[in-house]
PDB file of N, CA and C in Angstrom:
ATOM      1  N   UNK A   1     -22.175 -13.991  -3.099  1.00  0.00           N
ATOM      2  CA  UNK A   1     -21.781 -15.341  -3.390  1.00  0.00           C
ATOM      3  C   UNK A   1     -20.928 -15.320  -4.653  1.00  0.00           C
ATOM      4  N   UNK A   2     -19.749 -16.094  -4.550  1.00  0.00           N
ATOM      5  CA  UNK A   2     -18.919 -16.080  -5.921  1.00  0.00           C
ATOM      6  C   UNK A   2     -18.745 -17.932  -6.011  1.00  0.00           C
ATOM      7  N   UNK A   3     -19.452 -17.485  -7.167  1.00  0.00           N
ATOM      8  CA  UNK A   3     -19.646 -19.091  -7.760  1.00  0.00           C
ATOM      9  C   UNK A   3     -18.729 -19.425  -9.298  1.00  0.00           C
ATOM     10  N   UNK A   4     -17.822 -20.070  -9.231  1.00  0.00           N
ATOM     11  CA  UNK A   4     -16.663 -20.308 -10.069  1.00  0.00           C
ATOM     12  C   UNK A   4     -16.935 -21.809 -10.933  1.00  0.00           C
ATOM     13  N   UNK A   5     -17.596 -21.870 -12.395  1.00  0.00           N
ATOM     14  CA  UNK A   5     -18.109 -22.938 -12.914  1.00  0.00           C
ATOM     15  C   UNK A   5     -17.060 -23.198 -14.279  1.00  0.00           C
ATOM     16  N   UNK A   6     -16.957 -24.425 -14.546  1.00  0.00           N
ATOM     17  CA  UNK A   6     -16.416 -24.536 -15.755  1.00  0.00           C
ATOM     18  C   UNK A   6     -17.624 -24.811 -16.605  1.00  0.00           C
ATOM     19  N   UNK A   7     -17.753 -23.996 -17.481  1.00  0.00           N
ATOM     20  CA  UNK A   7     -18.562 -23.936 -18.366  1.00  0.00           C
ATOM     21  C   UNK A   7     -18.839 -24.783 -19.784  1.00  0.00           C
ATOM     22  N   UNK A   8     -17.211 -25.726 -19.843  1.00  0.00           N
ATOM     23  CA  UNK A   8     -17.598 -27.007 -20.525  1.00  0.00           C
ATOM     24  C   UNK A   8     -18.020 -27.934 -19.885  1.00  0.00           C
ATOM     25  N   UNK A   9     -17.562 -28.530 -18.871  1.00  0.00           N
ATOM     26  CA  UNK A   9     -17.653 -29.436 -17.929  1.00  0.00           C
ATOM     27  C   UNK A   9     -19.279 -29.310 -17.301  1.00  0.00           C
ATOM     28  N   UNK A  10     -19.749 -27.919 -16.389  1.00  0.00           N
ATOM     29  CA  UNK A  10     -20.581 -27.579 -15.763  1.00  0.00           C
ATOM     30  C   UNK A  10     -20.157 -27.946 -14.512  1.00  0.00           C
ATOM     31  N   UNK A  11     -19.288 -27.938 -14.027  1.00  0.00           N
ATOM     32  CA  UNK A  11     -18.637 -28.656 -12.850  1.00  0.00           C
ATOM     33  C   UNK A  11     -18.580 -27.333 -12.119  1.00  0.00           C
ATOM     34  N   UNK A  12     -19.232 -27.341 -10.571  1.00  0.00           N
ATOM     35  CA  UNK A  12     -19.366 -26.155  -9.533  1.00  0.00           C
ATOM     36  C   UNK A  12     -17.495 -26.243  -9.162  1.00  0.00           C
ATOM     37  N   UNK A  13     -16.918 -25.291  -9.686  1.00  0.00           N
ATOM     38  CA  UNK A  13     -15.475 -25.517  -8.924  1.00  0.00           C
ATOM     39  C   UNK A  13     -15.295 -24.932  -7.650  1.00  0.00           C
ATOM     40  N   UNK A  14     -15.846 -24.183  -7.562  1.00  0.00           N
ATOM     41  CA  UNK A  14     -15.896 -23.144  -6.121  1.00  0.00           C
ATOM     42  C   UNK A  14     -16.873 -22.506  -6.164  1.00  0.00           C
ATOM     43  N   UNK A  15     -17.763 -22.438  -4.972  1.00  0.00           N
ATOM     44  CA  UNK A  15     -18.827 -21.644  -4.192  1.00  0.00           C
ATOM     45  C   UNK A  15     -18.310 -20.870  -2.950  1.00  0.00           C
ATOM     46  N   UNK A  16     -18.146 -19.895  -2.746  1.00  0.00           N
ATOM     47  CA  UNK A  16     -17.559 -18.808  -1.743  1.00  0.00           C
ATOM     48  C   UNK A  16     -18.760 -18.153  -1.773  1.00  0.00           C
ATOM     49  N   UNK A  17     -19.151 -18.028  -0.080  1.00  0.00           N
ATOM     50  CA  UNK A  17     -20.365 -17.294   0.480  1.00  0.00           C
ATOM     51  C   UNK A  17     -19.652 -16.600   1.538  1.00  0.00           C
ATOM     52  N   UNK A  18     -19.791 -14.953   1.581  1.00  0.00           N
ATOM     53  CA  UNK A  18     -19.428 -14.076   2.159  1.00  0.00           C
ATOM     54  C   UNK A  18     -20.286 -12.887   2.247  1.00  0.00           C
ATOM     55  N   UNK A  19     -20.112 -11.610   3.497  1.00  0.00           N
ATOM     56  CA  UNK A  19     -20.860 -10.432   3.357  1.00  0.00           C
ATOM     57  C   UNK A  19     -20.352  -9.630   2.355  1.00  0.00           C
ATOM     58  N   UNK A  20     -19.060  -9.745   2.378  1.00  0.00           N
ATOM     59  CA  UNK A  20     -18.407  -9.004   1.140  1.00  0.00           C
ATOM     60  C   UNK A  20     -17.183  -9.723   0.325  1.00  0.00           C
ATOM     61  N   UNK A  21     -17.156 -10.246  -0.486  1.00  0.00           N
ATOM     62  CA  UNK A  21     -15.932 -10.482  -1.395  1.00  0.00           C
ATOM     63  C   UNK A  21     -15.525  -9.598  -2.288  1.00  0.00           C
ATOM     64  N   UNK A  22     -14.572  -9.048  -2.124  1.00  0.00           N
ATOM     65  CA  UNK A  22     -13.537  -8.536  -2.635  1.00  0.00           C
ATOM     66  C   UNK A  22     -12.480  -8.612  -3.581  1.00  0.00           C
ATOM     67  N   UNK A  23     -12.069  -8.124  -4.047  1.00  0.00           N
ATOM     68  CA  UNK A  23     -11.265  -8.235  -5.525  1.00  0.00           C
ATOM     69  C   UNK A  23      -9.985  -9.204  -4.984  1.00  0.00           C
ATOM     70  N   UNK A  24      -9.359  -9.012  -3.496  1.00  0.00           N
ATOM     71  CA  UNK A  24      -8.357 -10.019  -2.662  1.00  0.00           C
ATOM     72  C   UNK A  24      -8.920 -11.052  -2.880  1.00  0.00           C
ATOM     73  N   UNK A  25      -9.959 -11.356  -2.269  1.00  0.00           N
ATOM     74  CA  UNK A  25     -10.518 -12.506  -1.730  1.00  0.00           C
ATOM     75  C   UNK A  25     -10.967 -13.588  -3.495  1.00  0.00           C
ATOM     76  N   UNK A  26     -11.317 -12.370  -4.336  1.00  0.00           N
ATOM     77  CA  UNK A  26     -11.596 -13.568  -5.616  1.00  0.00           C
ATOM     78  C   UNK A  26     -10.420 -13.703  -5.908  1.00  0.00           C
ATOM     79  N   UNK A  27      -9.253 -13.094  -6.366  1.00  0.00           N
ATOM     80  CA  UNK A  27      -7.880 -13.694  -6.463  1.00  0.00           C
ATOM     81  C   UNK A  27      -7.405 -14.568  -5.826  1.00  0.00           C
ATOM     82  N   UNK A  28      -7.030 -14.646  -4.745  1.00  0.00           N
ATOM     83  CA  UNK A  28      -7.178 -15.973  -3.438  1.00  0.00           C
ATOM     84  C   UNK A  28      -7.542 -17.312  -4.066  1.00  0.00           C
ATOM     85  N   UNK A  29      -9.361 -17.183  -4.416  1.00  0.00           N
ATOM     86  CA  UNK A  29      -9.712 -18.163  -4.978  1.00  0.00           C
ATOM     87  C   UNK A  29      -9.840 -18.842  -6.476  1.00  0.00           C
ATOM     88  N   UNK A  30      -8.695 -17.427  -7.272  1.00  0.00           N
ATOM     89  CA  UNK A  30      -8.304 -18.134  -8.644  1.00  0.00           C
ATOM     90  C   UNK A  30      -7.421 -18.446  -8.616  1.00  0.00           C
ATOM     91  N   UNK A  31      -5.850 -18.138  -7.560  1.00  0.00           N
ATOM     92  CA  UNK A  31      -5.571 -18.487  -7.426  1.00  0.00           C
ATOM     93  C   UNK A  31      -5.138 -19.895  -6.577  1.00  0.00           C
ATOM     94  N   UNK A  32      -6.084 -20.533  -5.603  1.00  0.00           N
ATOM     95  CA  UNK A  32      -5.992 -21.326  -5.607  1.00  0.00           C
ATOM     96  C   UNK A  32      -6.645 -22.642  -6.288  1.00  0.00           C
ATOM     97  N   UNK A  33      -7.628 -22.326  -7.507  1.00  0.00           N
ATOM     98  CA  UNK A  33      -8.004 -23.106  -8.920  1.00  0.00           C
ATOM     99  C   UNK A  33      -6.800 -23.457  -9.454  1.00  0.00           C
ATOM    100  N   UNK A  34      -5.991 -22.392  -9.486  1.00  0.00           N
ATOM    101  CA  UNK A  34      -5.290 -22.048 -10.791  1.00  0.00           C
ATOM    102  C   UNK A  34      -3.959 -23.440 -10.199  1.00  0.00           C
ATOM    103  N   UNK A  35      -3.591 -23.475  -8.855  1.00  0.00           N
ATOM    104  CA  UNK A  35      -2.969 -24.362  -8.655  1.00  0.00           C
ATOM    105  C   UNK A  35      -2.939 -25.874  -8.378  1.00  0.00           C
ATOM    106  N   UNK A  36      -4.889 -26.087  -8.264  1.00  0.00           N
ATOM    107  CA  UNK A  36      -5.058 -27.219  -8.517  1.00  0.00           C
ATOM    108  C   UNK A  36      -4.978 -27.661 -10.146  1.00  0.00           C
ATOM    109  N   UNK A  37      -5.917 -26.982 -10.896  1.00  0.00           N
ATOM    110  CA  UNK A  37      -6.274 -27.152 -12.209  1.00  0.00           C
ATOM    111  C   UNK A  37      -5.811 -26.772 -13.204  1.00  0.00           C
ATOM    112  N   UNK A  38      -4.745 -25.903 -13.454  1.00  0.00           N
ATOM    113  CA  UNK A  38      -4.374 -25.106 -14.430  1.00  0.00           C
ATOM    114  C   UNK A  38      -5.222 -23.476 -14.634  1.00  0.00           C
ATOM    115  N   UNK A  39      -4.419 -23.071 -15.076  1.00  0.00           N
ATOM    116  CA  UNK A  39      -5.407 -21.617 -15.601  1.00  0.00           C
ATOM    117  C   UNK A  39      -6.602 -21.382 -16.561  1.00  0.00           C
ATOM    118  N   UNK A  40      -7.449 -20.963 -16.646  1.00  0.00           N
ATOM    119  CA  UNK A  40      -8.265 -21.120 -17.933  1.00  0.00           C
ATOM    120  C   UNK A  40      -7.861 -19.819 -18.693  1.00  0.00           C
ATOM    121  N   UNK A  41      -9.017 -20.539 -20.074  1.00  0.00           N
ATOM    122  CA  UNK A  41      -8.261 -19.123 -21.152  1.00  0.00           C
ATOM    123  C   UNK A  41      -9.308 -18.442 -21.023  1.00  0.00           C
ATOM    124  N   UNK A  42     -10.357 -17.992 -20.704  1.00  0.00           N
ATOM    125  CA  UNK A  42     -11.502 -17.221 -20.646  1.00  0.00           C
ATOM    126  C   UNK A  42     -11.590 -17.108 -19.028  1.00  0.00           C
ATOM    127  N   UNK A  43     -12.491 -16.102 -18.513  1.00  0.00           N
ATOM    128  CA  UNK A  43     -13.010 -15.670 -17.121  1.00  0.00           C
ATOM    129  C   UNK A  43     -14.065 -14.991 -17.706  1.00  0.00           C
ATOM    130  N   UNK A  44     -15.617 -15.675 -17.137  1.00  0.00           N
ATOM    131  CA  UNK A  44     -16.341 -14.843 -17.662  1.00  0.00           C
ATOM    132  C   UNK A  44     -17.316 -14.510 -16.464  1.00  0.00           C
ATOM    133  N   UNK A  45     -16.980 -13.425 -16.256  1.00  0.00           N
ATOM    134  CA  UNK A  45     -17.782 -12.361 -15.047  1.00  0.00           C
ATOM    135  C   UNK A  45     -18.624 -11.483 -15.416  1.00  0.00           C
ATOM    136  N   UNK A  46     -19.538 -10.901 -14.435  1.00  0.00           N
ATOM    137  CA  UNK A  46     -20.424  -9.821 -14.832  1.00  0.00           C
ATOM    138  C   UNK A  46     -19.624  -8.553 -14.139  1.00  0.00           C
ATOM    139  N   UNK A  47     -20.212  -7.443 -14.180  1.00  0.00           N
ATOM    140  CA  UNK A  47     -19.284  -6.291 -14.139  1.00  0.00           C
ATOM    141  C   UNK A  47     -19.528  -5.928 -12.151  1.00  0.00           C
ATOM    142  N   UNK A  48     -19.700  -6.665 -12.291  1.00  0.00           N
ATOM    143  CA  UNK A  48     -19.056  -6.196 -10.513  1.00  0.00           C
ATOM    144  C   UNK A  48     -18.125  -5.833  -9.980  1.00  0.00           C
ATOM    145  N   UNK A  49     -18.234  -4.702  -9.263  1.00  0.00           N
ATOM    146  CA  UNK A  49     -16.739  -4.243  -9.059  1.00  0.00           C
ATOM    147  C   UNK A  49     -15.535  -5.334  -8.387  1.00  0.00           C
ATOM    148  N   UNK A  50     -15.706  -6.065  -7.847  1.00  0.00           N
ATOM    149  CA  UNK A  50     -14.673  -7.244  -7.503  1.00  0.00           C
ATOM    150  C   UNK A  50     -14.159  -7.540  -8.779  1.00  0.00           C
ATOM    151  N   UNK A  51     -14.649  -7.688  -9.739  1.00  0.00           N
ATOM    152  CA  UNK A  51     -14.136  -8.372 -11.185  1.00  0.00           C
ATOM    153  C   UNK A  51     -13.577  -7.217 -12.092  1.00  0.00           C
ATOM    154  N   UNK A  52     -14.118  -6.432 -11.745  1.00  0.00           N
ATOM    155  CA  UNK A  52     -13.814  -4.936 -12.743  1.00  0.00           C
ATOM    156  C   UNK A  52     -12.429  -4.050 -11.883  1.00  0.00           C
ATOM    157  N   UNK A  53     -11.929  -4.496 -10.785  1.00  0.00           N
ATOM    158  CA  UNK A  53     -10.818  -3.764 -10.486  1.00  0.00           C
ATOM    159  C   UNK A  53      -9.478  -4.024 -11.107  1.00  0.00           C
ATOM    160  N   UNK A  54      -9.101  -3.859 -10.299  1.00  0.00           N
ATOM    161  CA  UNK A  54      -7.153  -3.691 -10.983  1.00  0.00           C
ATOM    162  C   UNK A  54      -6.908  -4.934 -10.637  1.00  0.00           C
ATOM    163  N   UNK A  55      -6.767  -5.620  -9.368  1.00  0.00           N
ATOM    164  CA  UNK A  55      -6.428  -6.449  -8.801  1.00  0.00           C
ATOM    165  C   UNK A  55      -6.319  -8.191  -9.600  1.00  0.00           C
ATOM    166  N   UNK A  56      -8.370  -8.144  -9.871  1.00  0.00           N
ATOM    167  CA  UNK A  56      -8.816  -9.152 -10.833  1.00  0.00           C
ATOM    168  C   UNK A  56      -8.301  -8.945 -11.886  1.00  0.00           C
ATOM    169  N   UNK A  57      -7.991  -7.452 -12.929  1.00  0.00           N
ATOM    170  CA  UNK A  57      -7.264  -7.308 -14.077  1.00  0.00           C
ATOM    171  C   UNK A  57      -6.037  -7.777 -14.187  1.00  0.00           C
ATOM    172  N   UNK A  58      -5.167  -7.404 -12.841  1.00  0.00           N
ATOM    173  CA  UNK A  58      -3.766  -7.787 -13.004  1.00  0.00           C
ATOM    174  C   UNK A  58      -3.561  -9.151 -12.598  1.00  0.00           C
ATOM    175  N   UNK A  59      -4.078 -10.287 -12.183  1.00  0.00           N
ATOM    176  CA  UNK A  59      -4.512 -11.666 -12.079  1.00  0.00           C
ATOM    177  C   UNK A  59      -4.185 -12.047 -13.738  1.00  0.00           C
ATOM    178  N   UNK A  60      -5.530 -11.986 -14.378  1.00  0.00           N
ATOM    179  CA  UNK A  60      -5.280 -12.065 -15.469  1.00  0.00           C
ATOM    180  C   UNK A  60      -4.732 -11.949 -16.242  1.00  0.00           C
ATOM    181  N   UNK A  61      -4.055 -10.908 -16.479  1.00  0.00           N
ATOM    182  CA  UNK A  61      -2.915 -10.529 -16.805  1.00  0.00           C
ATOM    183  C   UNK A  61      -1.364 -11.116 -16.880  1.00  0.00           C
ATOM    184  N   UNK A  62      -1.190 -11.648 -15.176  1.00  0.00           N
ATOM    185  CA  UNK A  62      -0.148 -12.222 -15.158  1.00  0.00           C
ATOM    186  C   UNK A  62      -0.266 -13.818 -15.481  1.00  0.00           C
ATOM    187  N   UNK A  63      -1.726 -14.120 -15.352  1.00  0.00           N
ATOM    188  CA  UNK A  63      -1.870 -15.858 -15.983  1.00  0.00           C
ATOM    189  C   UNK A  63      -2.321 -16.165 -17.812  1.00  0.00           C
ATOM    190  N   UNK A  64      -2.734 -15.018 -18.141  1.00  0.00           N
ATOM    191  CA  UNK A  64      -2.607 -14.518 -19.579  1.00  0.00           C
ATOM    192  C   UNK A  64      -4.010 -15.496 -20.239  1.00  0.00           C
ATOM    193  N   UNK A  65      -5.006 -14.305 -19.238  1.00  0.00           N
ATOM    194  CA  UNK A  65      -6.731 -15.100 -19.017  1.00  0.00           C
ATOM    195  C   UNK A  65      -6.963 -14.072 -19.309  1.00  0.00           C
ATOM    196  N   UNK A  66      -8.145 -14.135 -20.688  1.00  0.00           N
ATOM    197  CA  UNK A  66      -9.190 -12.769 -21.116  1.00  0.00           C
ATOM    198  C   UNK A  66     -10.385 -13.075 -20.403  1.00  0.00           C
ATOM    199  N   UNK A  67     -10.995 -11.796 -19.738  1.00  0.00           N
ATOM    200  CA  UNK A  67     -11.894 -11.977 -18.836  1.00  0.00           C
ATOM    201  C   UNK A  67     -12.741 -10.988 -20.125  1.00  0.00           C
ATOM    202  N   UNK A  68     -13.869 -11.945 -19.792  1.00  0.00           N
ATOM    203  CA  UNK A  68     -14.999 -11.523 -20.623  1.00  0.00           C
ATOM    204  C   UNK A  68     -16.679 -11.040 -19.896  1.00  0.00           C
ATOM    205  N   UNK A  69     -16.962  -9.848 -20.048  1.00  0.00           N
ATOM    206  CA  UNK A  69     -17.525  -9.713 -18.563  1.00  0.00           C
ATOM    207  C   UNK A  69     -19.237  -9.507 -19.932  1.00  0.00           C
ATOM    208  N   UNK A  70     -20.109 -10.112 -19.074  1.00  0.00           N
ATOM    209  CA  UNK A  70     -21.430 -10.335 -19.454  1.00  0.00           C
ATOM    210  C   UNK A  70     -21.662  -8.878 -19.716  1.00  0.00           C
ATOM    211  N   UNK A  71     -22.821  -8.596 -20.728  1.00  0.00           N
ATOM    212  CA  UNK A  71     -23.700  -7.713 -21.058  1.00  0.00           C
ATOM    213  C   UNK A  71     -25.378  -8.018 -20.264  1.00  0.00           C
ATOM    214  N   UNK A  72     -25.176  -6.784 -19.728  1.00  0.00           N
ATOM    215  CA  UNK A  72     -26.901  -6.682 -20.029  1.00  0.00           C
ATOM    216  C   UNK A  72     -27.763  -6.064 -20.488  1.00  0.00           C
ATOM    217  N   UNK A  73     -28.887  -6.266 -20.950  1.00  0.00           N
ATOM    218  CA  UNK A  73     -29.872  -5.629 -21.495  1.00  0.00           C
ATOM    219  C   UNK A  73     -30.932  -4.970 -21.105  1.00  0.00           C
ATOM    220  N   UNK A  74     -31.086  -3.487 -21.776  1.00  0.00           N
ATOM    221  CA  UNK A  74     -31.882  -2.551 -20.974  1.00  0.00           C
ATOM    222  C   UNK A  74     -33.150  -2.924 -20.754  1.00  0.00           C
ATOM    223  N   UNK A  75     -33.762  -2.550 -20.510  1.00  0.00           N
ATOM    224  CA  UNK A  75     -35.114  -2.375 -20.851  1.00  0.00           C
ATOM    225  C   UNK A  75     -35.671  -1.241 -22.176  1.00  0.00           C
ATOM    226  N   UNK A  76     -36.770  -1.469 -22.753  1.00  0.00           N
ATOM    227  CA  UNK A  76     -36.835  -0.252 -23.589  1.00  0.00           C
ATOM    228  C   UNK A  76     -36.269  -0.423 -25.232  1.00  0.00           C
TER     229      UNK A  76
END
């Protein structure tokens, strides 16, 4: 599930339920945010490979969005 929130607002912008989403398929759906709403200046993802490829990097890149990808914490 790729769930796309504005994090001032709290507003669900997109919910995409799939067996697999893909680094295509989340571009797709920033890019079509990006043409309702404007671009944001942050993307904040966890390190899943959909978000961690080239694809999602070069997205960002060309809309000039720092993606900020969550930490987690070990155990221990």
């Amino acid at each position: 599930m790729l769930t796309v929130v504005d994090v001032f607002s709290r507003e669900a912008l997109s919910i995409e339920v799939g067996q697999r989403l893909r680094g295509e398929y989340v571009v797709d759906v920033l890019n079509r945010l990006v043409r309702r709403r404007g671009a944001p200046r942050y993307l904040f993802a966890d390190n899943a490979s959909e978000f961690t490829g080239r694809l999602v990097d070069l997205w960002a890149y060309h809309h000039g969005v720092r993606i900020d990808f969550s930490r987690r914490e070990t155990d221990g």
